[in-house]
C-alpha atoms as a PDB file:
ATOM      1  CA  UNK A   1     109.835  68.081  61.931  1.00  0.00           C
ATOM      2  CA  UNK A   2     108.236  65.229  63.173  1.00  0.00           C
ATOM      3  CA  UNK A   3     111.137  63.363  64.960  1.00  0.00           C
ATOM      4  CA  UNK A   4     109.214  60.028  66.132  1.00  0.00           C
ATOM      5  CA  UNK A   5     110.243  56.736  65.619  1.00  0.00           C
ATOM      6  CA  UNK A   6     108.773  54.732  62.875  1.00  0.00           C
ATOM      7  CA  UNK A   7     106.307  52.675  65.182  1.00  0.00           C
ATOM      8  CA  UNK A   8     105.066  55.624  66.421  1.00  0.00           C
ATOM      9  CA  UNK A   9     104.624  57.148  62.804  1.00  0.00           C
ATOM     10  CA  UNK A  10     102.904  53.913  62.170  1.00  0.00           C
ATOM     11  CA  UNK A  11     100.505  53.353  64.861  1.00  0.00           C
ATOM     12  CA  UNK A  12      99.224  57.024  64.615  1.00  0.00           C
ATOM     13  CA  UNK A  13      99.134  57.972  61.117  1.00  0.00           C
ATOM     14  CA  UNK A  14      98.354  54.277  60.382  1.00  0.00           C
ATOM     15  CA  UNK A  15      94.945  54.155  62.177  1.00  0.00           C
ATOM     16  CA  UNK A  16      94.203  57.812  60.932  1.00  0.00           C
ATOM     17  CA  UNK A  17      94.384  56.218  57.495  1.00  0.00           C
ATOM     18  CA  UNK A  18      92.161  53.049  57.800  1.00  0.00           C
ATOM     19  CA  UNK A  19      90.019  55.383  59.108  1.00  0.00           C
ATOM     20  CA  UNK A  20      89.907  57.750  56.486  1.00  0.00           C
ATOM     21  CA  UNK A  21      90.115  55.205  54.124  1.00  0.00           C
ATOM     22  CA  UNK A  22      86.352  53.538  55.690  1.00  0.00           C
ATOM     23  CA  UNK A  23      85.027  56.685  55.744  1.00  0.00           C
ATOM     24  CA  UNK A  24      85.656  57.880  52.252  1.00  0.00           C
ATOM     25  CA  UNK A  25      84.909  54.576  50.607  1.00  0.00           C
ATOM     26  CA  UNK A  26      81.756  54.976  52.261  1.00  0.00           C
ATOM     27  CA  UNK A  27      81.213  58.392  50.686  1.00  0.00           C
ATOM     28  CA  UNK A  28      82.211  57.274  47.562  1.00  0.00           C
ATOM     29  CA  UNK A  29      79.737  54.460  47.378  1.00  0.00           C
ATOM     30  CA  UNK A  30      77.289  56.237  48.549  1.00  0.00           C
ATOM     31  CA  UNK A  31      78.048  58.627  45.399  1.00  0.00           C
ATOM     32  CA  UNK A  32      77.493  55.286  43.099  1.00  0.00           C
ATOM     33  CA  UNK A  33      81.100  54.834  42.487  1.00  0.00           C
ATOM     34  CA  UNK A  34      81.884  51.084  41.878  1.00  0.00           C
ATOM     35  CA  UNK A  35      84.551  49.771  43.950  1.00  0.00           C
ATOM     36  CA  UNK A  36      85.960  52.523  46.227  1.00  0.00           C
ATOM     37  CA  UNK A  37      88.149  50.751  48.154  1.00  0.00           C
ATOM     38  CA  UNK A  38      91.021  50.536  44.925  1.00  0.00           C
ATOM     39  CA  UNK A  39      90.546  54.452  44.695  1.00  0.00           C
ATOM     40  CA  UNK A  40      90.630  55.421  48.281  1.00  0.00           C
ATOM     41  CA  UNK A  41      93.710  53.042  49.950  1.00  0.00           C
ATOM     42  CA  UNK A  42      96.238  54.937  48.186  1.00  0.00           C
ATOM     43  CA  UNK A  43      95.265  58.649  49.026  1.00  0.00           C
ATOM     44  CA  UNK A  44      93.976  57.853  52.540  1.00  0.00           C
ATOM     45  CA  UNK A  45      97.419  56.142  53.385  1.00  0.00           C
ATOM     46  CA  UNK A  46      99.699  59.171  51.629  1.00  0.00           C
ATOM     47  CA  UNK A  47     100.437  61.415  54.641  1.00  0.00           C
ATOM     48  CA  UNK A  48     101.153  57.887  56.809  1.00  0.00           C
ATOM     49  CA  UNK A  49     103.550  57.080  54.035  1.00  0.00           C
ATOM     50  CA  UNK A  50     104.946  60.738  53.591  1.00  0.00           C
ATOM     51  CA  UNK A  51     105.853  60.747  57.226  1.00  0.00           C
ATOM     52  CA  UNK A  52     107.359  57.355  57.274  1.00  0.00           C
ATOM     53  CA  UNK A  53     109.345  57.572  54.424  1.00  0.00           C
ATOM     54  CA  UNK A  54     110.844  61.177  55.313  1.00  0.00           C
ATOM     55  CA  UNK A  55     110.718  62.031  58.788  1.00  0.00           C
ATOM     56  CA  UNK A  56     112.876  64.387  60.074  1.00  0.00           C
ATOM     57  CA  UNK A  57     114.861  65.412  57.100  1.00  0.00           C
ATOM     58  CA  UNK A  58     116.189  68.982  58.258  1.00  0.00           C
ATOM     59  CA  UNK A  59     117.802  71.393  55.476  1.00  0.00           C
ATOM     60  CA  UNK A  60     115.260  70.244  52.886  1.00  0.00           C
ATOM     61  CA  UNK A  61     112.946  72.610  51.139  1.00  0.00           C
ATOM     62  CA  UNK A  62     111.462  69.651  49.290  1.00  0.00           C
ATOM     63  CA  UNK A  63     110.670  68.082  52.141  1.00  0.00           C
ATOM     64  CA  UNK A  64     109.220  70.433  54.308  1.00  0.00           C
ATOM     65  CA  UNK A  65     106.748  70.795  51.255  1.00  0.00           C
ATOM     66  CA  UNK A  66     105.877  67.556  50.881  1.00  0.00           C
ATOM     67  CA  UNK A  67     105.231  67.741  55.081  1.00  0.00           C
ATOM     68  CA  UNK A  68     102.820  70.798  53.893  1.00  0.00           C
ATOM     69  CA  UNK A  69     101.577  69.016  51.134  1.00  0.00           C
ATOM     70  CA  UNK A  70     100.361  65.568  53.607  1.00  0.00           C
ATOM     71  CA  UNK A  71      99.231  67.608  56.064  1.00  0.00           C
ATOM     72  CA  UNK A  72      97.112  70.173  54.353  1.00  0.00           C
ATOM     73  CA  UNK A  73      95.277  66.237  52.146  1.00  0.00           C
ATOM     74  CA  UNK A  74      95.010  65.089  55.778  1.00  0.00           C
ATOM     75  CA  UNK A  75      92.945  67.738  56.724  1.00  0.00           C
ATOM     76  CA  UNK A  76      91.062  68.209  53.535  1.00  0.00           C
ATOM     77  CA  UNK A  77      90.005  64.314  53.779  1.00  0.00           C
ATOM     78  CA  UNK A  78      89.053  64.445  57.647  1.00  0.00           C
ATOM     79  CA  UNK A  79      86.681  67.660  56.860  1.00  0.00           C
ATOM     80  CA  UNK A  80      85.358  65.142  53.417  1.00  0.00           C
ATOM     81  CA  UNK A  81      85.126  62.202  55.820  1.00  0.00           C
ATOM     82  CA  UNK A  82      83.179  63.901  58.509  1.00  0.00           C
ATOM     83  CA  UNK A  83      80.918  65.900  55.847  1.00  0.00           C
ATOM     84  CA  UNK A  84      79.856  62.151  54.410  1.00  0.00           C
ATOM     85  CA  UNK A  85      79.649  61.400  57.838  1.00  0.00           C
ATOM     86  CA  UNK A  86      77.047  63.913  59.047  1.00  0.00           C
ATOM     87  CA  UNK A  87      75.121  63.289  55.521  1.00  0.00           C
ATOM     88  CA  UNK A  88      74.794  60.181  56.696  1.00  0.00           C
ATOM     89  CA  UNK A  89      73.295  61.283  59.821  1.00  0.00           C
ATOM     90  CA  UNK A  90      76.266  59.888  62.759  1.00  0.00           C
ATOM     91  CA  UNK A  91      75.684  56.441  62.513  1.00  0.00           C
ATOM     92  CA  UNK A  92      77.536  54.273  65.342  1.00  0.00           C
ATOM     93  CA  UNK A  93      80.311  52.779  62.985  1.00  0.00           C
ATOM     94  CA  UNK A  94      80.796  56.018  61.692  1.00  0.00           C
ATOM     95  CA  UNK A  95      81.610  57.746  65.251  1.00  0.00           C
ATOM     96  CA  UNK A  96      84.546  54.387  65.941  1.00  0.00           C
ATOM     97  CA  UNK A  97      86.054  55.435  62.530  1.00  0.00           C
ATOM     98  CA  UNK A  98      86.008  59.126  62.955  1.00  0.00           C
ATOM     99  CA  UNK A  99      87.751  58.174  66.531  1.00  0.00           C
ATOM    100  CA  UNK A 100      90.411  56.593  64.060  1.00  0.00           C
ATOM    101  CA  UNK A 101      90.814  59.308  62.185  1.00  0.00           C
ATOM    102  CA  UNK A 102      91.239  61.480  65.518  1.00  0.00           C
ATOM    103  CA  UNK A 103      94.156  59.707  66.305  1.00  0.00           C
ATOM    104  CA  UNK A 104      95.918  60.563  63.308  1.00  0.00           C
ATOM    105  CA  UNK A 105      95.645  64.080  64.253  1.00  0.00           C
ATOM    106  CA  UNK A 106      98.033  64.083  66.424  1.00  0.00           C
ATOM    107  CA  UNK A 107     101.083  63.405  64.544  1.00  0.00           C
ATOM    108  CA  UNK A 108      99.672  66.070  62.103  1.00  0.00           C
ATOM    109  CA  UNK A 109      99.707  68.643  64.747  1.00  0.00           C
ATOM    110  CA  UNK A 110     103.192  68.336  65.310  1.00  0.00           C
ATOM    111  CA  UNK A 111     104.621  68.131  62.812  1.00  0.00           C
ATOM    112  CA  UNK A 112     102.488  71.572  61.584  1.00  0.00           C
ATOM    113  CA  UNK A 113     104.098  73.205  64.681  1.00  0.00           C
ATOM    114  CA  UNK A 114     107.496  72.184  63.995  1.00  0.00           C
ATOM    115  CA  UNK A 115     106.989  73.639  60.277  1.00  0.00           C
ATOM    116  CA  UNK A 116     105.711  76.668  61.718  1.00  0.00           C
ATOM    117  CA  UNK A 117     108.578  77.363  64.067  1.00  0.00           C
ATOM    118  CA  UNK A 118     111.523  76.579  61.117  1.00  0.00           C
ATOM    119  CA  UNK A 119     109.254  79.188  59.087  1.00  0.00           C
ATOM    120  CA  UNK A 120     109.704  81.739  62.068  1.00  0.00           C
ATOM    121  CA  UNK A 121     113.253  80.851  62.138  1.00  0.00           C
ATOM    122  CA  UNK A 122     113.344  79.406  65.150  1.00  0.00           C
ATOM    123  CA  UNK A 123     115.613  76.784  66.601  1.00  0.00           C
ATOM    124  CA  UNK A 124     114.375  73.967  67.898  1.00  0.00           C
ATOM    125  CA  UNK A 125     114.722  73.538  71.797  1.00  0.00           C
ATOM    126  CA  UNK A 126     117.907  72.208  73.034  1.00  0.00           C
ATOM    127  CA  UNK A 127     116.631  69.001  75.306  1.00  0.00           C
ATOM    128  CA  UNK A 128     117.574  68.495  78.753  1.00  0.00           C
ATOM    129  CA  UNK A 129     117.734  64.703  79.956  1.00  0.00           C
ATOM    130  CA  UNK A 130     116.105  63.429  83.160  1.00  0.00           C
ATOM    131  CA  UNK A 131     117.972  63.980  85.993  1.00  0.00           C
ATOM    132  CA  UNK A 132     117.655  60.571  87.668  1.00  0.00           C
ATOM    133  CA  UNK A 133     120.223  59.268  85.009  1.00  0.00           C
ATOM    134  CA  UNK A 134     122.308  61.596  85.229  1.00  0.00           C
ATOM    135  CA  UNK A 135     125.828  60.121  85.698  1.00  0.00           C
ATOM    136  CA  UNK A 136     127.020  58.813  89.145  1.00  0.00           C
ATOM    137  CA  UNK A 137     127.933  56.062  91.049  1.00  0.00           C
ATOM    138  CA  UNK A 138     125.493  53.807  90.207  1.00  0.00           C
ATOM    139  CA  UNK A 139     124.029  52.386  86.457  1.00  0.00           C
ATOM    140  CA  UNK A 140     121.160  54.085  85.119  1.00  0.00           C
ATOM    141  CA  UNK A 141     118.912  51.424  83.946  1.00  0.00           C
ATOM    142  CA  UNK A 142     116.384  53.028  80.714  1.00  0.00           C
ATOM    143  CA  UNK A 143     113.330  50.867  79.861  1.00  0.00           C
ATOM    144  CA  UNK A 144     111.514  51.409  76.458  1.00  0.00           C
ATOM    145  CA  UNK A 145     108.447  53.395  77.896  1.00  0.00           C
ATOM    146  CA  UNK A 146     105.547  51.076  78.442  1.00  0.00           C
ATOM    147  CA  UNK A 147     103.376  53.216  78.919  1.00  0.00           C
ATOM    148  CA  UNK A 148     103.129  54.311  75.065  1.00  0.00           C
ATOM    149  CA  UNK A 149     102.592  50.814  74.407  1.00  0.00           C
ATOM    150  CA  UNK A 150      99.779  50.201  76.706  1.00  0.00           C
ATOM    151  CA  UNK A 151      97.808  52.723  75.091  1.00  0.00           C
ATOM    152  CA  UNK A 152      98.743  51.510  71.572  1.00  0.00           C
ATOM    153  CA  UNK A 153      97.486  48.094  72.432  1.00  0.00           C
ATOM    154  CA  UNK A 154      94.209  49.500  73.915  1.00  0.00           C
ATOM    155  CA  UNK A 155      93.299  50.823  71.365  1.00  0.00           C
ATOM    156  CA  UNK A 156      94.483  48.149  68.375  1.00  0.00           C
ATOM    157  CA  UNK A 157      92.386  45.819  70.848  1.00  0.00           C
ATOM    158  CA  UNK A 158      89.255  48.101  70.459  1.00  0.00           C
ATOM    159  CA  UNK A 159      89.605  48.391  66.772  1.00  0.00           C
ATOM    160  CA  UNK A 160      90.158  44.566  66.305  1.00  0.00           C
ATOM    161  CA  UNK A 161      87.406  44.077  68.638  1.00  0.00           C
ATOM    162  CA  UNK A 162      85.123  46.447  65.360  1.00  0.00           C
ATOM    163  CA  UNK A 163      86.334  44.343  63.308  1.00  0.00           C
ATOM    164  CA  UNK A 164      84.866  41.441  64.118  1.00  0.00           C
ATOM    165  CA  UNK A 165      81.616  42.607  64.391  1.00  0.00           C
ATOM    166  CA  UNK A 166      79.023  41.000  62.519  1.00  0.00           C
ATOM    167  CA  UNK A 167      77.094  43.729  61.003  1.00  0.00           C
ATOM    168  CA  UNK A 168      80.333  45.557  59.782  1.00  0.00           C
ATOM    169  CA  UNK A 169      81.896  42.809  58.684  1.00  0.00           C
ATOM    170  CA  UNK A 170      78.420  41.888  56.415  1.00  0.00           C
ATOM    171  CA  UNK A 171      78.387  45.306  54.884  1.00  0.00           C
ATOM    172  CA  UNK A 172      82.473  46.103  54.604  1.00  0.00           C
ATOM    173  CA  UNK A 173      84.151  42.378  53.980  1.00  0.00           C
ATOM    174  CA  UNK A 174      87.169  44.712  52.603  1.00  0.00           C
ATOM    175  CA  UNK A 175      87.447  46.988  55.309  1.00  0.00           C
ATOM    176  CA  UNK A 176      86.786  44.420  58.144  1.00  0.00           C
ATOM    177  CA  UNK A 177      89.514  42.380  56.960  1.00  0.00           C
ATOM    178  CA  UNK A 178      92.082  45.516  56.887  1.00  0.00           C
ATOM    179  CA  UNK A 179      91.226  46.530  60.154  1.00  0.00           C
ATOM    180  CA  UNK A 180      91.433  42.676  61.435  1.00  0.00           C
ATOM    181  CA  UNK A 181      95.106  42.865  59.853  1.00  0.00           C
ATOM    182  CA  UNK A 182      96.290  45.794  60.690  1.00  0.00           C
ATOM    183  CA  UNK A 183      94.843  46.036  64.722  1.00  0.00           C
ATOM    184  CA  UNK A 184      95.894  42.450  65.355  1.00  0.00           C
ATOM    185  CA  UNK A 185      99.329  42.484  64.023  1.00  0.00           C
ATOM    186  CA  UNK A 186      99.865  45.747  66.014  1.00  0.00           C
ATOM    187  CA  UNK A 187      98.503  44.221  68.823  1.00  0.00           C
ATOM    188  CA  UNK A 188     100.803  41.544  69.049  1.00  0.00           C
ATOM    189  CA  UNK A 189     103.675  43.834  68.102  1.00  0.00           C
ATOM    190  CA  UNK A 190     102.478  46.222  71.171  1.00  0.00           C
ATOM    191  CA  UNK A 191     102.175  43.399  73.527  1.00  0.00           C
ATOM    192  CA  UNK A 192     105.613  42.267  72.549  1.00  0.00           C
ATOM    193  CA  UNK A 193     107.089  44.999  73.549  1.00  0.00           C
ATOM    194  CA  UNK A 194     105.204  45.387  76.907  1.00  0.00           C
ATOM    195  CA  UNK A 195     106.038  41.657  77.875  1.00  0.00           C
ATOM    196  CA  UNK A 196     109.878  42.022  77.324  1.00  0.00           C
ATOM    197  CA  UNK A 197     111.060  45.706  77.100  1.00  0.00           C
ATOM    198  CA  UNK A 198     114.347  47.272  75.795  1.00  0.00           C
ATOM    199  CA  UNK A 199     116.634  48.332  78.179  1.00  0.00           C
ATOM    200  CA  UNK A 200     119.697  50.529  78.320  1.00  0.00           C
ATOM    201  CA  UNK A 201     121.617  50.585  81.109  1.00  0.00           C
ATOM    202  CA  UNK A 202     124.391  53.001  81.261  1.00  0.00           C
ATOM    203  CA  UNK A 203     127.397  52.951  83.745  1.00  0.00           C
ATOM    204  CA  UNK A 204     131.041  53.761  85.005  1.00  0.00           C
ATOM    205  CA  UNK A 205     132.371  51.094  82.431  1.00  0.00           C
ATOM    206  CA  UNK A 206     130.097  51.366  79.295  1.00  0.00           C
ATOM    207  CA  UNK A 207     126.692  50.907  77.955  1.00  0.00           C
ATOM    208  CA  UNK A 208     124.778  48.034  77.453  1.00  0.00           C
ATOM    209  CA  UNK A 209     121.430  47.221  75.590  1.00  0.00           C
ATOM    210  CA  UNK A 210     119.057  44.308  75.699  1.00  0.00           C
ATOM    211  CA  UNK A 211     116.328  43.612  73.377  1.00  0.00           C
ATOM    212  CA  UNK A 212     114.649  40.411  73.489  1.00  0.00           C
ATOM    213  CA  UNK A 213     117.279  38.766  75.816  1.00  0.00           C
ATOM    214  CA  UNK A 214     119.748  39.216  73.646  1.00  0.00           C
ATOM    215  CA  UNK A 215     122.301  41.535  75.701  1.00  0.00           C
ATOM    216  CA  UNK A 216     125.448  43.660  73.564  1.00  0.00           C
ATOM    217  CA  UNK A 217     127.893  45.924  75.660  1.00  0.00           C
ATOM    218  CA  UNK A 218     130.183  48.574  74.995  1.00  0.00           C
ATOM    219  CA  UNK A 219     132.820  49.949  76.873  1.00  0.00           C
ATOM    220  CA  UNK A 220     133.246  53.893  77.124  1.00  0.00           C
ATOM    221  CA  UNK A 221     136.861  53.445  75.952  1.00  0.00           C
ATOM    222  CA  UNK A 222     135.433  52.102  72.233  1.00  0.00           C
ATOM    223  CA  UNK A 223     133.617  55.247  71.825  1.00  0.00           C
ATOM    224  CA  UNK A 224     134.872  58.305  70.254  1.00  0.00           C
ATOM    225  CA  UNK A 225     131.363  60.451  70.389  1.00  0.00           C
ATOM    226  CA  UNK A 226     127.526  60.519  70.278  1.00  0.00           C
ATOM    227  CA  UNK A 227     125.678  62.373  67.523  1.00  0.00           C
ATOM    228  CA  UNK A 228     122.536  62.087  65.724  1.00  0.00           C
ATOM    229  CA  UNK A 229     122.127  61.174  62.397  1.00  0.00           C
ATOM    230  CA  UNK A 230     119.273  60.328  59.946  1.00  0.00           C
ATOM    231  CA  UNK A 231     118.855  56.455  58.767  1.00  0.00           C
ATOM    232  CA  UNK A 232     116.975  55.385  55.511  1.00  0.00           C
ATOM    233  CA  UNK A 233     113.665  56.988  55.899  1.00  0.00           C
ATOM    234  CA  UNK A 234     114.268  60.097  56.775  1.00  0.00           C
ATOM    235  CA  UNK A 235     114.246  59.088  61.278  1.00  0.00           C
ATOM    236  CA  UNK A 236     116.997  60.537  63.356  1.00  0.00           C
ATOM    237  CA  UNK A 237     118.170  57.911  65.925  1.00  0.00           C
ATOM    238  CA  UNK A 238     121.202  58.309  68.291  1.00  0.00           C
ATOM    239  CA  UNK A 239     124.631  57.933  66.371  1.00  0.00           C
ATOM    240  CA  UNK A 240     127.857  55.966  67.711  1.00  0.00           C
ATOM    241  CA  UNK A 241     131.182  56.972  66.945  1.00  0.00           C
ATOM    242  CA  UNK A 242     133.832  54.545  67.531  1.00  0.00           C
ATOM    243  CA  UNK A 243     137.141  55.037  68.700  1.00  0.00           C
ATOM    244  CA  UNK A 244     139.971  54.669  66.239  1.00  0.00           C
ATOM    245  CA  UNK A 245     141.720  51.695  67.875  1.00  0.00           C
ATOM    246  CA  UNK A 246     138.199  49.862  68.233  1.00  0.00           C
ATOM    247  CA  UNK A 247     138.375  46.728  65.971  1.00  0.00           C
ATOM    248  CA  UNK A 248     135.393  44.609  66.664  1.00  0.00           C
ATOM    249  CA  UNK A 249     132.520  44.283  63.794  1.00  0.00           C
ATOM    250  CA  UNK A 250     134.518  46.324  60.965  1.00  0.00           C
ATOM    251  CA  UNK A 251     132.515  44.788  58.227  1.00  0.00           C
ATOM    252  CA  UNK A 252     129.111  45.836  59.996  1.00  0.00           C
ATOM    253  CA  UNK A 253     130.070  48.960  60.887  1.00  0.00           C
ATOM    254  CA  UNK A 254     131.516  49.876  57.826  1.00  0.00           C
ATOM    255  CA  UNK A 255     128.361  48.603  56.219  1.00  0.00           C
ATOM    256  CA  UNK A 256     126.355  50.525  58.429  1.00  0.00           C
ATOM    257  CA  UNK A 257     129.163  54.253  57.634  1.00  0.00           C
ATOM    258  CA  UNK A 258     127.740  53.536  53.866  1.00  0.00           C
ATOM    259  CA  UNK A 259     124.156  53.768  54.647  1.00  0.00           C
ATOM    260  CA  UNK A 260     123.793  56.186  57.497  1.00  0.00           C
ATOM    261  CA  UNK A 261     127.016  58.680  57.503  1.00  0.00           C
ATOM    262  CA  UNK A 262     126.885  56.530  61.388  1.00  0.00           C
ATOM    263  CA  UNK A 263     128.952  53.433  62.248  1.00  0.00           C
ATOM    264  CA  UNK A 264     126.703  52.477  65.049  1.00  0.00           C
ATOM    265  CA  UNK A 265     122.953  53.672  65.801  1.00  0.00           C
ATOM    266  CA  UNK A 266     120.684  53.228  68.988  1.00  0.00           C
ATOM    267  CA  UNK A 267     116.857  53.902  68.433  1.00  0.00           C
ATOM    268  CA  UNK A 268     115.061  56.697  69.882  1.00  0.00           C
ATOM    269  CA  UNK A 269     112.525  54.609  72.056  1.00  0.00           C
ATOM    270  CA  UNK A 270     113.674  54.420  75.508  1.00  0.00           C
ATOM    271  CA  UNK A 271     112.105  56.880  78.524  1.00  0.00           C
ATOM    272  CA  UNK A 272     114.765  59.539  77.096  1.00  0.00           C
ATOM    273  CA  UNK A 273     115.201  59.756  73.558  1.00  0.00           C
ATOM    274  CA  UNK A 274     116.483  61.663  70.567  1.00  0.00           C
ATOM    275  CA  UNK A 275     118.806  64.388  70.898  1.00  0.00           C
ATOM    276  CA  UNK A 276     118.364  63.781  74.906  1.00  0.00           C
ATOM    277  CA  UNK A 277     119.719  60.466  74.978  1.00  0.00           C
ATOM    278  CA  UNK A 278     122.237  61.218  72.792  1.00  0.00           C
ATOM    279  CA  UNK A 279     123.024  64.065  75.049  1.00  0.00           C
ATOM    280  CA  UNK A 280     122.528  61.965  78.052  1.00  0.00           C
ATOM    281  CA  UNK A 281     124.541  59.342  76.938  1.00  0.00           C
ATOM    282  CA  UNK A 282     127.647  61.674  75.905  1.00  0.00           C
ATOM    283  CA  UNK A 283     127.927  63.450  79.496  1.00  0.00           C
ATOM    284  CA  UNK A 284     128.465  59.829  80.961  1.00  0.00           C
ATOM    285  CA  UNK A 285     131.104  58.661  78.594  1.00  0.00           C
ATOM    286  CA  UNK A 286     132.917  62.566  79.465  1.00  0.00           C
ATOM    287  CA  UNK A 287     132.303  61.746  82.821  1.00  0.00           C
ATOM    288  CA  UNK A 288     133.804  57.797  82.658  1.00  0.00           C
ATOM    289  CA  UNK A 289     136.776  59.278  80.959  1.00  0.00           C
ATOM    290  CA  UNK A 290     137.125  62.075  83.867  1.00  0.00           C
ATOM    291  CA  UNK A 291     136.724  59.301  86.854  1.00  0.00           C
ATOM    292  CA  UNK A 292     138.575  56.441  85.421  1.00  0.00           C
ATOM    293  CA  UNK A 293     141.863  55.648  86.953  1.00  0.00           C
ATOM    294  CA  UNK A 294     145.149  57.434  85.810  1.00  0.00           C
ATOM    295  CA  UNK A 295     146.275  54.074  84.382  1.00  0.00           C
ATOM    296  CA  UNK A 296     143.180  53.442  82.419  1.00  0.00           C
ATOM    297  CA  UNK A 297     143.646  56.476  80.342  1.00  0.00           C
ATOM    298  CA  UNK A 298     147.014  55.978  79.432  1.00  0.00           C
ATOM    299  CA  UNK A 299     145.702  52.446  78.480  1.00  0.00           C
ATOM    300  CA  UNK A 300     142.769  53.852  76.152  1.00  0.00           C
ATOM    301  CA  UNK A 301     144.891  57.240  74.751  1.00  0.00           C
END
């Protein structure tokens, strides 16, 4: 269904809901209902929090309903939201927020489209990864795309930036202070991860990733298989199969078999991700084990 990672779920659907949530408060008091705000969080947040919490869960009935279900309030509260706001006759605060609510749109759309094509009985796509890292002499080096991030801080910078306006802030303390939250701690989040991006790099001996500085390899020889599988929360990241003989981190990885049917996981947010990466990163370990020296094999077997 909608097979993004949880930041992305968040970013979206999360600014779609603060902006439902100012625009129906404001409808609401406008109606002479006495503190809004209490009323309106929970139900402008609900899709945000169905799609976070669920995600991709494929072969559910129950949750392709409750997809349905957030999708169908989504678009019942933008068409309430903009109806208070052309009552009110457009005002300026009221065009920023309905921008908001744009935004969470998008995921909505998806997600709708994916439901539509399991309803048709159609499979989903098979993905093709990017040439360029396809496998070969040298490492293919994947870097979390930046350019997502860019546009997520843009615009968490333009809704902190409403925030502190003085007007807004006079007539919604509540709301002013939410968006203040929310925006700036997504900012820095966003910047974070434009300053010092993820990287994968993937080559004749194994894989390695680095978050943060902090680097962890793995050799080809450790690794039995790539899959997908779905983590708590419903998101599908790429699975790690170890090889039988492999003995490092037992504990961890058996910790991690209990929660996720997956004794390692790598998340979906590099330039190819999903069922590509996992795809992607399968063919190189196939073609390690085809190119590796006679006496290697016999070593790993």
């Amino acid at each position: 269904m909608l097979n993004w990672s949880p930041a992305a779920v968040k970013a979206t659907m999360g600014v779609g809901g603060l902006g439902l949530m100012v625009l129906l408060s404001e409808q609401l008091a406008d109606a002479g209902v006495a503190q809004p705000f209490a009323l309106v969080f929970p139900l402008a947040f609900a899709p945000a929090i169905v799609f976070m919490l669920i995600g991709d869960v494929r072969g559910r009935a129950w949750a392709r309903r409750l997809q349905v279900a957030a999708i169908a309030w989504y678009a019942s509260a933008v068409l309430a939201g903009l109806g208070g706001a052309l009552q009110r006759g457009l005002p300026r605060h009221d065009l920023f927020f309905l921008a908001f609510v744009a935004v969470g749109v998008w995921p909505c759309v998806v997600a709708a489209r994916a439901l539509a094509r399991h309803a048709r009985g159609q499979p989903p796509a098979r993905p093709e990864p990017d040439a360029r890292f396809a496998p070969g002499g040298q490492p293919a080096v994947l870097r979390a795309a930046r350019g997502k991030w860019l546009r997520v801080a843009a615009g968490m910078v333009v809704f902190f930036g409403i925030g502190l306006m003085p007007g807004y802030r006079h007539d919604n303390p509540a709301m002013a202070w939410a968006t203040l939250v929310f925006c700036g701690l997504g900012a820095l989040f966003a910047f974070s991860q434009i300053a010092w991006p993820s990287t994968l790099t993937l080559d004749a001996e194994g894989f390695e990733t680095a978050t943060f500085g902090r680097r962890h390899r793995t050799r080809w020889a450790d690794v039995a298989g790539f899959g997908m599988v779905e983590i708590p929360g419903g998101h599908r990241m790429v699975s790690i199969a170890y090889a039988p003989g492999y003995r490092r981190q037992r504990v961890a990885r058996a910790l991690a078999k209990n929660l996720s049917d997956a004794e390692g996981a790598l998340p979906g947010t590099y330039e190819v991700s999903g069922e590509a990466l996992a795809i992607l990163m399968e063919r190189w370990r196939l073609w390690a084990w085809t190119h590796a020296r006679p006496s290697d094999n016999a070593a790993t077997a």
